[in-house]
N, C-alpha and C. Protein backbone atom coordinates (compact mmCIF):
# COMPACT_ATOMS: atom_id res chain seq x y z
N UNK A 1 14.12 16.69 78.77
CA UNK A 1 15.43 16.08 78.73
C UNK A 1 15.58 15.26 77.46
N UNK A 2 17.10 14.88 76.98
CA UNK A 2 16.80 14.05 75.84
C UNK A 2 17.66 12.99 76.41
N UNK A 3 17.43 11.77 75.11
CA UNK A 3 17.28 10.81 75.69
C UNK A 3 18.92 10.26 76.31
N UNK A 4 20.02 10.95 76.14
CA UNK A 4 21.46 11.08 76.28
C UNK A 4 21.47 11.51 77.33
N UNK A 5 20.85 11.99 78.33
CA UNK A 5 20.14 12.33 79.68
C UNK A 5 20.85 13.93 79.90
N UNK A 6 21.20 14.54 78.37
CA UNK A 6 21.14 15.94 78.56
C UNK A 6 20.41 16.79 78.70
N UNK A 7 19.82 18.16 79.67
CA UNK A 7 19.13 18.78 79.41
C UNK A 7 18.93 19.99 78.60
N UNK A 8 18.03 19.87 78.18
CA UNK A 8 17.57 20.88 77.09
C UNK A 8 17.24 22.51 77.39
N UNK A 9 18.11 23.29 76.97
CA UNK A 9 17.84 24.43 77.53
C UNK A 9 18.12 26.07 76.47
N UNK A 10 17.53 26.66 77.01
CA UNK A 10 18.01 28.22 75.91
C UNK A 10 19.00 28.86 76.26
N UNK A 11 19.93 29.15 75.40
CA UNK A 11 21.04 29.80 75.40
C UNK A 11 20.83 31.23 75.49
N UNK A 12 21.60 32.79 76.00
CA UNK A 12 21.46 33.73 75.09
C UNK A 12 22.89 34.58 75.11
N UNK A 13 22.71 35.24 74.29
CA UNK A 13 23.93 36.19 73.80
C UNK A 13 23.85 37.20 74.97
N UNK A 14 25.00 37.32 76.07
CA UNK A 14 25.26 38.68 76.80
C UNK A 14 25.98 39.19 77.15
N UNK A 15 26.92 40.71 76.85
CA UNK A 15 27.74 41.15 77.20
C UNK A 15 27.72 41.51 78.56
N UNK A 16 29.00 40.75 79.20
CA UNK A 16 29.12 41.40 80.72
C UNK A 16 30.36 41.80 80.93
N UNK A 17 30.73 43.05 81.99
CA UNK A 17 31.94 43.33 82.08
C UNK A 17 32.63 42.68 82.96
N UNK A 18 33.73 42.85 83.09
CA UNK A 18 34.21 42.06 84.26
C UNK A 18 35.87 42.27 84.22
N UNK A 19 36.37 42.37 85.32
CA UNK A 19 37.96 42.54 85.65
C UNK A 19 38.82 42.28 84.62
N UNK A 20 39.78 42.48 83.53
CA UNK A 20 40.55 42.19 82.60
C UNK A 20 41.10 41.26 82.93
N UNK A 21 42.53 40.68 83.94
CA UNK A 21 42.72 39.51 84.55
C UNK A 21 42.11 38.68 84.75
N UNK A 22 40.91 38.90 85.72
CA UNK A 22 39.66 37.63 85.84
C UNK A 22 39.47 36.94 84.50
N UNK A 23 38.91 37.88 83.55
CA UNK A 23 38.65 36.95 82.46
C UNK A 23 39.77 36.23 81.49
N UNK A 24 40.88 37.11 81.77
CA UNK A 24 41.88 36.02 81.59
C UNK A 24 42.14 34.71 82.12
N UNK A 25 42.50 34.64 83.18
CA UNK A 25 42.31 33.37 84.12
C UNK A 25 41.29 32.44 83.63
N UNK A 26 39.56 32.99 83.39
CA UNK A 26 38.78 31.99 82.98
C UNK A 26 38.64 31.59 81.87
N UNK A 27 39.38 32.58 80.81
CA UNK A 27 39.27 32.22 79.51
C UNK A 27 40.65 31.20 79.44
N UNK A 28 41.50 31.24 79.78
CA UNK A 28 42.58 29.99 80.35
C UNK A 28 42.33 29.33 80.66
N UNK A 29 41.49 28.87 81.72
CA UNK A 29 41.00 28.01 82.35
C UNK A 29 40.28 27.04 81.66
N UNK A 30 38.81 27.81 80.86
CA UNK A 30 38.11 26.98 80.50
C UNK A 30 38.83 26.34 79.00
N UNK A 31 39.61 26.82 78.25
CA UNK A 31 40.61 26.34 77.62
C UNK A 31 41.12 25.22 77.91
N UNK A 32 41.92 25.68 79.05
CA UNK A 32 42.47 23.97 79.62
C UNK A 32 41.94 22.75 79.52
N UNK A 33 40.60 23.30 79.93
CA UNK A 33 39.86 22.05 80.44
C UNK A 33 38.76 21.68 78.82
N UNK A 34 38.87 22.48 77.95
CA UNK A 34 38.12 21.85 76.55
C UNK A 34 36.73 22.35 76.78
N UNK A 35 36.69 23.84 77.57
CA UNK A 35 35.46 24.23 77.70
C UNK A 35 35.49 25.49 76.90
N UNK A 36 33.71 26.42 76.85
CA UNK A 36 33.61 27.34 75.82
C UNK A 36 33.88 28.24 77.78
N UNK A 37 33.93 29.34 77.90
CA UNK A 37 33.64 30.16 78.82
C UNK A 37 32.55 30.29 79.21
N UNK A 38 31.53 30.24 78.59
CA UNK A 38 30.27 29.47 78.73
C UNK A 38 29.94 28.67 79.61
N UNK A 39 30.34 27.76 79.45
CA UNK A 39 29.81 26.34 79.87
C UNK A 39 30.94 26.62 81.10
N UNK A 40 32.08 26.58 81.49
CA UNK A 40 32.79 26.98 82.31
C UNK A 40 31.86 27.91 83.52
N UNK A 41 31.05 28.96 83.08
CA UNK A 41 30.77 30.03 84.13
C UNK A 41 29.32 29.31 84.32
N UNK A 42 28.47 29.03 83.59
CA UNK A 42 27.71 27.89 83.90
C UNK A 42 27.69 27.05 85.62
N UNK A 43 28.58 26.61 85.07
CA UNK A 43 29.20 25.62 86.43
C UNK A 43 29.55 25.86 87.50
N UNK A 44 30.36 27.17 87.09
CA UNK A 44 30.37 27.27 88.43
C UNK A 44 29.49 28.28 88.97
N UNK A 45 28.63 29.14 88.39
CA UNK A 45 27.52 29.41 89.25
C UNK A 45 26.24 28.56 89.56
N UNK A 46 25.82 27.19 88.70
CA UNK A 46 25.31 26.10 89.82
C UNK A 46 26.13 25.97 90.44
N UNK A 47 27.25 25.72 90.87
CA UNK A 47 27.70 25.03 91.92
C UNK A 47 27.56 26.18 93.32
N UNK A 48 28.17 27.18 92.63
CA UNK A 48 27.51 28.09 94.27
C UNK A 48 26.37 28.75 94.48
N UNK A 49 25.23 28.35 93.70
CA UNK A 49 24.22 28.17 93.96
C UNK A 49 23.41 27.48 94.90
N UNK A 50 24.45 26.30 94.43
CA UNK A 50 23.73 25.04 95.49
C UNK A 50 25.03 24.62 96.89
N UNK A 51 25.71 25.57 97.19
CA UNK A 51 26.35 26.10 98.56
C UNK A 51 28.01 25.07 97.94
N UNK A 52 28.36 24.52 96.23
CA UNK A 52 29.19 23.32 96.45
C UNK A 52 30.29 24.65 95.64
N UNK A 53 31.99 23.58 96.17
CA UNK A 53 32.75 24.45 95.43
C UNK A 53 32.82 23.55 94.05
N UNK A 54 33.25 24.28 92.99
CA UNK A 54 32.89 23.68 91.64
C UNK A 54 34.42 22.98 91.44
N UNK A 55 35.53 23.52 92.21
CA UNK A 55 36.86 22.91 91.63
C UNK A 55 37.40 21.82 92.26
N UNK A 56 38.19 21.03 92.03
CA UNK A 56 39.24 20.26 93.15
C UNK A 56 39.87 21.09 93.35
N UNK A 57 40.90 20.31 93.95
CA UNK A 57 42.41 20.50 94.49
C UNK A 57 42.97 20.84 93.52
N UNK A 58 43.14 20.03 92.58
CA UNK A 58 43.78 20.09 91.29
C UNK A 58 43.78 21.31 90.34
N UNK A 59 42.45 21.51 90.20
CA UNK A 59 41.39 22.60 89.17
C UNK A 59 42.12 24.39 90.16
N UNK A 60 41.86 23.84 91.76
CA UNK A 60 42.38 25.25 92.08
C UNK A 60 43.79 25.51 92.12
N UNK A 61 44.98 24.35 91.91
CA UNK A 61 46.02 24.82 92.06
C UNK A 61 46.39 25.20 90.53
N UNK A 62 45.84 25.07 89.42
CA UNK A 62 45.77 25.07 87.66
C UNK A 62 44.96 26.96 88.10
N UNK A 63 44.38 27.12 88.95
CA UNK A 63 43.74 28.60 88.40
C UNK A 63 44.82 29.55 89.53
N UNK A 64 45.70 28.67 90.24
CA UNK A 64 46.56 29.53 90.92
C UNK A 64 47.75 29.60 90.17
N UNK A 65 48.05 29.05 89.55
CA UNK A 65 48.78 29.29 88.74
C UNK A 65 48.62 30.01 87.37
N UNK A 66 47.55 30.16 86.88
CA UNK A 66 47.05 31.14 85.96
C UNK A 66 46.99 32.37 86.70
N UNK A 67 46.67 32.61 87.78
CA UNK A 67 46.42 33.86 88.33
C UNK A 67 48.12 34.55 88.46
N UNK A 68 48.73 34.02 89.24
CA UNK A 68 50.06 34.36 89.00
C UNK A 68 50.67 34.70 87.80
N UNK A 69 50.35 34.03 86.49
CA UNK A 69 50.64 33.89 85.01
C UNK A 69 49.97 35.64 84.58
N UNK A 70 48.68 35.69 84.98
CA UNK A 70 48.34 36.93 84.59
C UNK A 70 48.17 37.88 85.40
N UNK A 71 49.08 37.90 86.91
CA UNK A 71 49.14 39.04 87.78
C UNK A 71 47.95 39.51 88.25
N UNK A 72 46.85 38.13 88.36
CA UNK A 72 46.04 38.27 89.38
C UNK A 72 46.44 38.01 90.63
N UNK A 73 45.68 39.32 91.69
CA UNK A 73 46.10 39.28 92.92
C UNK A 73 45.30 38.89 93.55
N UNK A 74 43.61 39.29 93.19
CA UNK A 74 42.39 39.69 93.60
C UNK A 74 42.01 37.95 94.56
N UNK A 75 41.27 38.30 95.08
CA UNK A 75 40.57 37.04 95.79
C UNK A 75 39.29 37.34 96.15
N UNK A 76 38.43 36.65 96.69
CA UNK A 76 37.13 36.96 97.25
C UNK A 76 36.70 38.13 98.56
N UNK A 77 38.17 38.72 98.90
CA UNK A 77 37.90 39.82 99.71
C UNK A 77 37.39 41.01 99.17
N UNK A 78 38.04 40.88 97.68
CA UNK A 78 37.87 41.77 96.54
C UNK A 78 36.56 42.05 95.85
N UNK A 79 35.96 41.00 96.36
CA UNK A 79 34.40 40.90 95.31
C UNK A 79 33.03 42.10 95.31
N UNK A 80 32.85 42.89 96.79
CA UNK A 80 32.53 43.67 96.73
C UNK A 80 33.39 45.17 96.63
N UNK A 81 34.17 45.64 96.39
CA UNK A 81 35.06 46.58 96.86
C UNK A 81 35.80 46.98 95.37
N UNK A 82 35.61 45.91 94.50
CA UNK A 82 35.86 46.62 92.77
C UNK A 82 35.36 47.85 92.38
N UNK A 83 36.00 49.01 92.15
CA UNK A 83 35.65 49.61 91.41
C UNK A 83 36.72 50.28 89.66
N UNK A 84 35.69 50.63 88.96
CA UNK A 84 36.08 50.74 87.55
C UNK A 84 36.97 52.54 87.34
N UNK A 85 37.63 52.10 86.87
CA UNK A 85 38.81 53.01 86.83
C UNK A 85 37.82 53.76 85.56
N UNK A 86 37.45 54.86 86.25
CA UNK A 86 36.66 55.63 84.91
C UNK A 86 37.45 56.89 83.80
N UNK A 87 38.51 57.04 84.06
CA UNK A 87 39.20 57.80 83.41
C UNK A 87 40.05 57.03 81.78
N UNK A 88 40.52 55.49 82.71
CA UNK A 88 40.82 54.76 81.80
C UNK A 88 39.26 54.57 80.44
N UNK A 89 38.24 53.89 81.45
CA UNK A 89 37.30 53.62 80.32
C UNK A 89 36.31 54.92 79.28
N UNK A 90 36.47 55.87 79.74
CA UNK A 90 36.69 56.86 78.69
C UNK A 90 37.47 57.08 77.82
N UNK A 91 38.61 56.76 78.01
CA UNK A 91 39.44 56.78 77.02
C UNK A 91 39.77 55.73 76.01
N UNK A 92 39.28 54.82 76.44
CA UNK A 92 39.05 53.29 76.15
C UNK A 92 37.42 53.36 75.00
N UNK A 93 37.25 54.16 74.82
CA UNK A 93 35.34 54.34 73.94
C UNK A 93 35.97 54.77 72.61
């Protein structure tokens, strides 16, 4: 730890895919709030790690309203049941 009582840790570079909307929303999000997307997804996977929700009240009615903004519909019913439109991402290479 240093002495600012931050901890010290390794970063790394990784491409992940993920829903076009979704990452809109979080790249909005963590914007809002003066974060990298990074440090944003960070957080909130400790937080449901350790069983906590990472947002307020506040934080979730700011990502409900981004979701609407970018015609997200999706919710957590959605989380297993995504699948990738493979015709598009061929054509998309």
């Amino acid at each position: 730890m240093k002495e600012d009582g931050g901890i010290l840790v390794e970063r790394v570079q990784t491409g992940v895919r993920m829903e076009k909307r979704l990452l809109k929303v979080l790249k909005a999000f963590a914007e809002y709030n003066d974060l990298t997307l990074g440090d944003l997804l960070e957080g909130i996977v400790l937080h449901a790690f350790d069983g906590k929700t990472p947002f307020s009240q506040g934080s979730l009615n700011r990502i409900k309203e981004l979701k609407r903004f970018y015609g997200l519909e999706l919710d957590s019913r959605a989380s297993h049941r995504l699948k990738e439109n493979e015709t598009k991402r061929r054509t998309s290479r």
